[in-house]
C-alpha atoms as a PDB file:
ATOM      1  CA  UNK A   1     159.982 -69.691  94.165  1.00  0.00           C
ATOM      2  CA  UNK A   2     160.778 -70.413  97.790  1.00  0.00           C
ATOM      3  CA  UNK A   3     165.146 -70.015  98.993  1.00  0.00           C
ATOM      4  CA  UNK A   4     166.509 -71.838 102.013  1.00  0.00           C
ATOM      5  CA  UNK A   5     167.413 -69.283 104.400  1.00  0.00           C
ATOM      6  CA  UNK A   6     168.178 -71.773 106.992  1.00  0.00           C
ATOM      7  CA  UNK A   7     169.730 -74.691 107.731  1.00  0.00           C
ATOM      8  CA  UNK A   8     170.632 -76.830 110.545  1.00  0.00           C
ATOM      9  CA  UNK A   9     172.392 -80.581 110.497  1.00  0.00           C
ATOM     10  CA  UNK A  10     170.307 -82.994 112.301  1.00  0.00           C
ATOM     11  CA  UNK A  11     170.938 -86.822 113.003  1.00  0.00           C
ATOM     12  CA  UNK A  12     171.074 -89.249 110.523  1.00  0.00           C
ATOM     13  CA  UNK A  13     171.335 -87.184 106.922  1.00  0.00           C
ATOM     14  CA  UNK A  14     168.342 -85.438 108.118  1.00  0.00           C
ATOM     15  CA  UNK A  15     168.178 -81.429 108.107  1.00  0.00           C
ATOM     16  CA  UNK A  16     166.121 -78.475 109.676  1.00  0.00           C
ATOM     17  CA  UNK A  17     165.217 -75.855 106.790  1.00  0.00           C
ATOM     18  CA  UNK A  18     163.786 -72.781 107.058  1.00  0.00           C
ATOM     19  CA  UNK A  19     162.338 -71.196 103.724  1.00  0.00           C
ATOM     20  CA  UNK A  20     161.996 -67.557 102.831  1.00  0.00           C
ATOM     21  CA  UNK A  21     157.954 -67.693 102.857  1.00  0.00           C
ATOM     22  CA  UNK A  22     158.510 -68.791 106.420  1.00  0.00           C
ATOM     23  CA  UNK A  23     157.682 -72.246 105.846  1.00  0.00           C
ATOM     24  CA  UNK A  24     159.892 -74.667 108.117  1.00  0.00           C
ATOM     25  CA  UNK A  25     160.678 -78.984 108.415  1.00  0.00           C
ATOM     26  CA  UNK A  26     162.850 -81.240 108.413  1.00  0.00           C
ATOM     27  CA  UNK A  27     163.924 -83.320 105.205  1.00  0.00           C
ATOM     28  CA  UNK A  28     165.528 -86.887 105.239  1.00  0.00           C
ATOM     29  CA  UNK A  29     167.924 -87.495 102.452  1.00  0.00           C
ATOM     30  CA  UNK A  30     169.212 -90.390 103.740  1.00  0.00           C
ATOM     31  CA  UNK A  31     167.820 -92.235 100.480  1.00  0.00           C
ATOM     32  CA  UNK A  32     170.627 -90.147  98.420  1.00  0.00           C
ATOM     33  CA  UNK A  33     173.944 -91.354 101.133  1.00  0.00           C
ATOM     34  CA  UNK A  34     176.251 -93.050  99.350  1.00  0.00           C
ATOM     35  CA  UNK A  35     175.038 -92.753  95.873  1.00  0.00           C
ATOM     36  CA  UNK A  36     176.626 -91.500  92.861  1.00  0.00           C
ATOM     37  CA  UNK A  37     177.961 -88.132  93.995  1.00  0.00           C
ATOM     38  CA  UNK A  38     176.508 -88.870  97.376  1.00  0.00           C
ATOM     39  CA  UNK A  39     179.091 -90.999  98.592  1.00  0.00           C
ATOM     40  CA  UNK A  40     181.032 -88.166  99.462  1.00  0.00           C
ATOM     41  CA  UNK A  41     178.525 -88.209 102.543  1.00  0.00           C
ATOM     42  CA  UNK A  42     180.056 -91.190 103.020  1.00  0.00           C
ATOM     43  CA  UNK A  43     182.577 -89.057 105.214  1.00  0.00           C
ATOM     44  CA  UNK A  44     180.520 -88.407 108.481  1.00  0.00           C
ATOM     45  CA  UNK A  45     181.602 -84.560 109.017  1.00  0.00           C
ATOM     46  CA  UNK A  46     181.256 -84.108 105.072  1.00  0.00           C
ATOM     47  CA  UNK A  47     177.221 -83.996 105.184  1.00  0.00           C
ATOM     48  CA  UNK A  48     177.473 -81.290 108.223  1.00  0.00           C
ATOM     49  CA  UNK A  49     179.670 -79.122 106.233  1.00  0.00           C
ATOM     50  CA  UNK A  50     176.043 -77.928 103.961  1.00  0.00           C
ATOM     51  CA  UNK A  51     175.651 -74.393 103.121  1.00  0.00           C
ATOM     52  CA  UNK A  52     173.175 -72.678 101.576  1.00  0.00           C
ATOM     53  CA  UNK A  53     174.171 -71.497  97.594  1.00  0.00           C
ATOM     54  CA  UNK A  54     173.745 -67.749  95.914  1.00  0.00           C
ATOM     55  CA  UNK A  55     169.983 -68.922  94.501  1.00  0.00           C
ATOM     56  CA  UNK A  56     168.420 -70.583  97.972  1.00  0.00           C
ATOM     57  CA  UNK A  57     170.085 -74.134  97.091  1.00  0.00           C
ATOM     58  CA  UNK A  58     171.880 -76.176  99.452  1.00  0.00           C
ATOM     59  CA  UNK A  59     175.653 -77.095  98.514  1.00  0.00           C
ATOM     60  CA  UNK A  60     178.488 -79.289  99.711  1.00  0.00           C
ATOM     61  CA  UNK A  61     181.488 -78.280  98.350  1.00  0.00           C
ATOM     62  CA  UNK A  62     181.375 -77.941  94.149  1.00  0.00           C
ATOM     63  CA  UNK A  63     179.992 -81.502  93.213  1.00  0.00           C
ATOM     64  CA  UNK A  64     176.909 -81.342  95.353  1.00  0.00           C
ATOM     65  CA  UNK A  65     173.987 -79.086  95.188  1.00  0.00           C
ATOM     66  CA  UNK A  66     170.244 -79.534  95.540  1.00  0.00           C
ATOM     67  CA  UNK A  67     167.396 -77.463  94.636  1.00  0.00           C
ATOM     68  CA  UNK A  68     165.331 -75.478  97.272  1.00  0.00           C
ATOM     69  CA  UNK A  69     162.090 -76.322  94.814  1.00  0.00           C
ATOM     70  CA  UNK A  70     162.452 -79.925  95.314  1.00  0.00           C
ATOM     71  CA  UNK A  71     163.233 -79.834  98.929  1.00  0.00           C
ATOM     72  CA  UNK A  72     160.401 -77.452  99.512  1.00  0.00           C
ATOM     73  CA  UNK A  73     158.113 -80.602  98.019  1.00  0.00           C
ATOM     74  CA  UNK A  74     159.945 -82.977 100.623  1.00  0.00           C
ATOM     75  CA  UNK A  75     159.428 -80.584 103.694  1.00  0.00           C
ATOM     76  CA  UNK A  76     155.549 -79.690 102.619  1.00  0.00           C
ATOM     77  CA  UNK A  77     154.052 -82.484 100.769  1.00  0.00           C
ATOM     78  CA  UNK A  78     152.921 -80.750  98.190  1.00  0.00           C
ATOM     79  CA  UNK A  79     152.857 -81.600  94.431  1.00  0.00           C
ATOM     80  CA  UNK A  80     154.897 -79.674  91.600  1.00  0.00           C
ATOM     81  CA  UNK A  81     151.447 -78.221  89.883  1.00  0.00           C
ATOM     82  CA  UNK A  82     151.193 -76.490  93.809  1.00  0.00           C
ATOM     83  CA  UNK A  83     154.027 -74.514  93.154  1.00  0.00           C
ATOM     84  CA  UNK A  84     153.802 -74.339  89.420  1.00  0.00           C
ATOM     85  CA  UNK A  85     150.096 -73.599  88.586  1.00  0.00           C
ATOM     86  CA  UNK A  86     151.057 -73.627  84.804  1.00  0.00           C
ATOM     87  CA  UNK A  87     151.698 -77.850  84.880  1.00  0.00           C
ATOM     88  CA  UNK A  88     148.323 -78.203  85.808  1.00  0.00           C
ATOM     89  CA  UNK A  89     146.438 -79.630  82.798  1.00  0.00           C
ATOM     90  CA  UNK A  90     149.657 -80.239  80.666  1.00  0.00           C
ATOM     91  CA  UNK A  91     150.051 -83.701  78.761  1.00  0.00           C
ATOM     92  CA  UNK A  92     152.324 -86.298  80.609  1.00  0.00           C
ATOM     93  CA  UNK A  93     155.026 -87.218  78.295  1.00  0.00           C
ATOM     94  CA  UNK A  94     156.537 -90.676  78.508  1.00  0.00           C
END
């Protein structure tokens, strides 16, 4: 599965990733600011202080931490069954 191997702040909870297949966008979070957990972003420098985690995951501080599957999604437009051939064809459960 892709890692983050880069990462850069940009305006407006918005951030430059680069993945380990080489793949590179931008993703907008701003619909996660100031919810739940999130409100720690609240804090302006607290979004810029992002790192990327041991497994390719980006982290703020211990509470925060977002997968690099889901934000590879954002960045490429591409469905889960893309990246996980074996949920093509499954049952939705409700």
């Amino acid at each position: 599965m892709p890692r983050i191997v880069g990462v850069r702040v940009l305006e407006k909870y918005r951030l430059d990733l680069t993945f380990d297949d080489g793949t590179r966008g931008s993703v907008d979070l701003a619909d996660l600011a100031g919810k739940g957990v999130f409100s720690e972003w609240n804090d302006p420098g607290a979004f810029a202080r992002v790192r990327i985690g041991p497994s390719g995951e980006l982290a703020w501080g211990d509470r925060i931490d977002l997968c690099p599957d889901a934000l590879y999604l954002r960045v490429t437009g591409k469905k889960p069954e893309d990246l996980f051939p074996a949920l093509r064809g499954q049952p939705s459960r409700a």
